[in-house]
C-alpha atoms as a PDB file:
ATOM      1  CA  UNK A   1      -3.821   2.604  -5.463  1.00  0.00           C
ATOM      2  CA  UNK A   2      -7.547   2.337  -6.606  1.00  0.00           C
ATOM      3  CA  UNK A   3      -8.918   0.469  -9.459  1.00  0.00           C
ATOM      4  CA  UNK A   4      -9.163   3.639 -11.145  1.00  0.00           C
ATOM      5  CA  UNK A   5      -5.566   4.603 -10.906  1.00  0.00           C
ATOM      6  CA  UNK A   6      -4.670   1.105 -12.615  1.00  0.00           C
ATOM      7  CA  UNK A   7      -6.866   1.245 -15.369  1.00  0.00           C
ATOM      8  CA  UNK A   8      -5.073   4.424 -16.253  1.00  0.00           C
ATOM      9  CA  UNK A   9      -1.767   3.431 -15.411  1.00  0.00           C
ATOM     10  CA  UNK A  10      -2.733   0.221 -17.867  1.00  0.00           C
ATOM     11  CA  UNK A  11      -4.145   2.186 -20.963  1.00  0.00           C
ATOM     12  CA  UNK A  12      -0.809   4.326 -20.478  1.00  0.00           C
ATOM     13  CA  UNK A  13       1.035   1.827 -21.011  1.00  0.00           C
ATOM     14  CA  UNK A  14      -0.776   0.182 -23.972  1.00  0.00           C
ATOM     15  CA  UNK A  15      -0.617   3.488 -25.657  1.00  0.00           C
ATOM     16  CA  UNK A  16       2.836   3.851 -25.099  1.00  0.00           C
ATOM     17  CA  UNK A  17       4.062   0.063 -26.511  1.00  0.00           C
ATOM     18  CA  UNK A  18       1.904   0.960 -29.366  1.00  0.00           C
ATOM     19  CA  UNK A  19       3.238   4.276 -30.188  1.00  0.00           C
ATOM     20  CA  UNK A  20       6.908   3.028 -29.854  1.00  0.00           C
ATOM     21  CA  UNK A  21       5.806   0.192 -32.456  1.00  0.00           C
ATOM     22  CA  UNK A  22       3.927   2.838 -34.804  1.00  0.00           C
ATOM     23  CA  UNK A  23       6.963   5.646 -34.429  1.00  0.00           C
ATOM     24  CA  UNK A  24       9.630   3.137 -35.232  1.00  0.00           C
ATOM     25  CA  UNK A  25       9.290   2.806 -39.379  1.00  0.00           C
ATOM     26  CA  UNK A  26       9.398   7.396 -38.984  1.00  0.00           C
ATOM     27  CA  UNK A  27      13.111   6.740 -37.422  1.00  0.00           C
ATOM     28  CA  UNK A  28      14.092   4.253 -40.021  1.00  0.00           C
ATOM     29  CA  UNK A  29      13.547   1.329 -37.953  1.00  0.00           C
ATOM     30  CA  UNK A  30      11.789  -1.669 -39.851  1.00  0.00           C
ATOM     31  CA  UNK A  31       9.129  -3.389 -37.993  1.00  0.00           C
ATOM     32  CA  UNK A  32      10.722  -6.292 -36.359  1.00  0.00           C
ATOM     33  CA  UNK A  33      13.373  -3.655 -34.460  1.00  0.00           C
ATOM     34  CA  UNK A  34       9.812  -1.718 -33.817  1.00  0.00           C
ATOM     35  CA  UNK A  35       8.371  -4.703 -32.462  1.00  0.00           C
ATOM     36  CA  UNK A  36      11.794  -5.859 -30.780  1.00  0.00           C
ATOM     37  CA  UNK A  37      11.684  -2.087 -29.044  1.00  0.00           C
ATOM     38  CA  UNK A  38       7.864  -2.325 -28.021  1.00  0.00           C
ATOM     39  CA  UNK A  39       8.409  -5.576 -26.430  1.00  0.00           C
ATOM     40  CA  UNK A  40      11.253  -4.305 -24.442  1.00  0.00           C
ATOM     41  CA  UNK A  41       9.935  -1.083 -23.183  1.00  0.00           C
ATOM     42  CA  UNK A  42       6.907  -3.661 -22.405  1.00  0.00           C
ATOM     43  CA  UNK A  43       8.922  -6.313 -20.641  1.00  0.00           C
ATOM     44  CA  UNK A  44      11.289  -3.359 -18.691  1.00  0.00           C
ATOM     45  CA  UNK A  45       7.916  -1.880 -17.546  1.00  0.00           C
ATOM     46  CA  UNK A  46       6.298  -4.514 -16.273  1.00  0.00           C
ATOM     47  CA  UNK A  47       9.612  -5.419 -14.229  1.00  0.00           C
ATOM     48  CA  UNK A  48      10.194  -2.252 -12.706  1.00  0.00           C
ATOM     49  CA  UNK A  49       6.163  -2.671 -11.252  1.00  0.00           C
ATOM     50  CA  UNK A  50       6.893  -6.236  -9.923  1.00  0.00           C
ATOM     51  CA  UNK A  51      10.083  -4.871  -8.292  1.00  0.00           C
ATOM     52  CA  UNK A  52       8.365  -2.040  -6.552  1.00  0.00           C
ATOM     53  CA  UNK A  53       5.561  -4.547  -5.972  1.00  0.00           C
ATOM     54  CA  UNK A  54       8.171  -6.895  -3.887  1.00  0.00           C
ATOM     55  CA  UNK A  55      10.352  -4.122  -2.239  1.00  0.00           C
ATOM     56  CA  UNK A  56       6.539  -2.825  -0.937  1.00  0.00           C
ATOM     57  CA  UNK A  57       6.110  -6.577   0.669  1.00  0.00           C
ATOM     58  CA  UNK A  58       9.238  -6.691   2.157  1.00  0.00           C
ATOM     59  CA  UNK A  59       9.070  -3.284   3.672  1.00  0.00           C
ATOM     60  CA  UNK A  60       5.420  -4.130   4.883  1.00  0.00           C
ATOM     61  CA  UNK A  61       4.197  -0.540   2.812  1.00  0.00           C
ATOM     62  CA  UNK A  62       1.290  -2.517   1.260  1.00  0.00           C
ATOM     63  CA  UNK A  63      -2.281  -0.882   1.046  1.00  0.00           C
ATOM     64  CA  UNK A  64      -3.774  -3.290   3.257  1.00  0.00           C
ATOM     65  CA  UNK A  65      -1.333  -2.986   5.852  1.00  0.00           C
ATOM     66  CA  UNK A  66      -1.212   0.417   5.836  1.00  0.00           C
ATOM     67  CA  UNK A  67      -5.010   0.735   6.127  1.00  0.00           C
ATOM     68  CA  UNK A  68      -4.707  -2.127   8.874  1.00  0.00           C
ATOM     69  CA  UNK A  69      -2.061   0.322  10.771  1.00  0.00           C
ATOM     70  CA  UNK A  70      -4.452   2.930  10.376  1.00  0.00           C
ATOM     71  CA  UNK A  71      -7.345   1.201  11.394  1.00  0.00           C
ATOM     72  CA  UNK A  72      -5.572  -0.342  14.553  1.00  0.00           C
ATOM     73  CA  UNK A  73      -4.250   3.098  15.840  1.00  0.00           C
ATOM     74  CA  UNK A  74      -7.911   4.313  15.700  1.00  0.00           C
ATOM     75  CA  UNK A  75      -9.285   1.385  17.406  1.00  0.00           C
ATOM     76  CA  UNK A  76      -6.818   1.527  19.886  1.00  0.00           C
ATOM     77  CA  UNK A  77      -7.963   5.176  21.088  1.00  0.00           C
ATOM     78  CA  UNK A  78     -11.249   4.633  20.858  1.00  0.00           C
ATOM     79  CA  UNK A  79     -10.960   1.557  23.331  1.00  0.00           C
ATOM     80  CA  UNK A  80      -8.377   3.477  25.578  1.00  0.00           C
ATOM     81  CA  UNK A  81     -10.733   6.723  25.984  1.00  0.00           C
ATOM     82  CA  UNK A  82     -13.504   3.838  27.072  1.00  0.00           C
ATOM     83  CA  UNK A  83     -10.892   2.511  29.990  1.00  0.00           C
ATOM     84  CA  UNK A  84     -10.260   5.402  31.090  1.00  0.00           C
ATOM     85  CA  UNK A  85     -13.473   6.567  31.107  1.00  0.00           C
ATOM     86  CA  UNK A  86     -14.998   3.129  33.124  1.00  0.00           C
ATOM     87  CA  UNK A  87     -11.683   4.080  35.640  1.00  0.00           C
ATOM     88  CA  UNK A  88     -12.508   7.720  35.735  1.00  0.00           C
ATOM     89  CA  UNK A  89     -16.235   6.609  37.022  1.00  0.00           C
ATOM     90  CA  UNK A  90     -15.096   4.512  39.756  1.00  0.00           C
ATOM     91  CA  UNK A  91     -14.770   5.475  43.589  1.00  0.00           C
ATOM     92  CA  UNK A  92     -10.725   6.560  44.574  1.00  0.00           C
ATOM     93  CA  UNK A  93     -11.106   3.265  46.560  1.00  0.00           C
ATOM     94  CA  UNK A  94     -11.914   0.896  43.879  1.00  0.00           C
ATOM     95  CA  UNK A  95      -8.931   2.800  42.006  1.00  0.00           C
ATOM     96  CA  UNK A  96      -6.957   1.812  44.604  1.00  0.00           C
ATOM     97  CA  UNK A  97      -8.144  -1.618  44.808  1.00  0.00           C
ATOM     98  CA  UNK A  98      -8.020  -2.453  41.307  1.00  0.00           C
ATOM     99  CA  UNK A  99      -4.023  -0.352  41.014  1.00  0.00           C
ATOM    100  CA  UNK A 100      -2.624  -2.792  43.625  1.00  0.00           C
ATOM    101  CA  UNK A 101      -4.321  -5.917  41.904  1.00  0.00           C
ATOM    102  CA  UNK A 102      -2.752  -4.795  38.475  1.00  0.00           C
ATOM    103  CA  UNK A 103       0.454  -4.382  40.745  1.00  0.00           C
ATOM    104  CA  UNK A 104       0.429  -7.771  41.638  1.00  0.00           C
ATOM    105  CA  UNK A 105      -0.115  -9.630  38.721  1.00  0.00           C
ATOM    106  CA  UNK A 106       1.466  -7.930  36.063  1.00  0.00           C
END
């Protein structure tokens, strides 16, 4: 998620605590049930982020570790296409030669 994404995720949020505490007196509610209502919409907000914050964690779906997966997969082709490019160049004998050495210690 970029910082952009949180800002707006952030003023949502704001906007919507405050327009459950302005909306409350228009349903009849006085302002401590207002507040009371703000606070919990707040509170059960905030919660449900941590949660999906923690069940990301666990699962290992984090940013950086998807970007590290990424990143890895890349890296690993880039240095595989080398090998076997350095193999490719060398005579069928040294092939052979350095086949049975990787044959014999593993």
């Amino acid at each position: 998620m970029t910082k952009g994404k949180v800002l707006q995720i952030g003023l949502f949020i704001s906007l919507l605590g405050i327009l459950s505490y302005e909306l409350a007196p228009r349903f009849g509610l006085d302002n401590f049930t207002g507040s009371t209502i703000s606070n919990f919409i707040l509170i059960l907000i905030v919660v449900m982020w941590v949660s999906s914050y923690i069940f990301r964690v666990v699962n290992g779906k984090m940013t950086f570790m998807e970007q590290r997966k990424r990143y890895r997969k890349k890296y690993e082709k880039i240095v595989n296409d080398k090998l076997e490019d350095k193999f490719n160049s060398l005579s069928e004998e040294d092939q052979e030669k350095l086949m049975e050495d990787l044959e014999k210690n593993p």
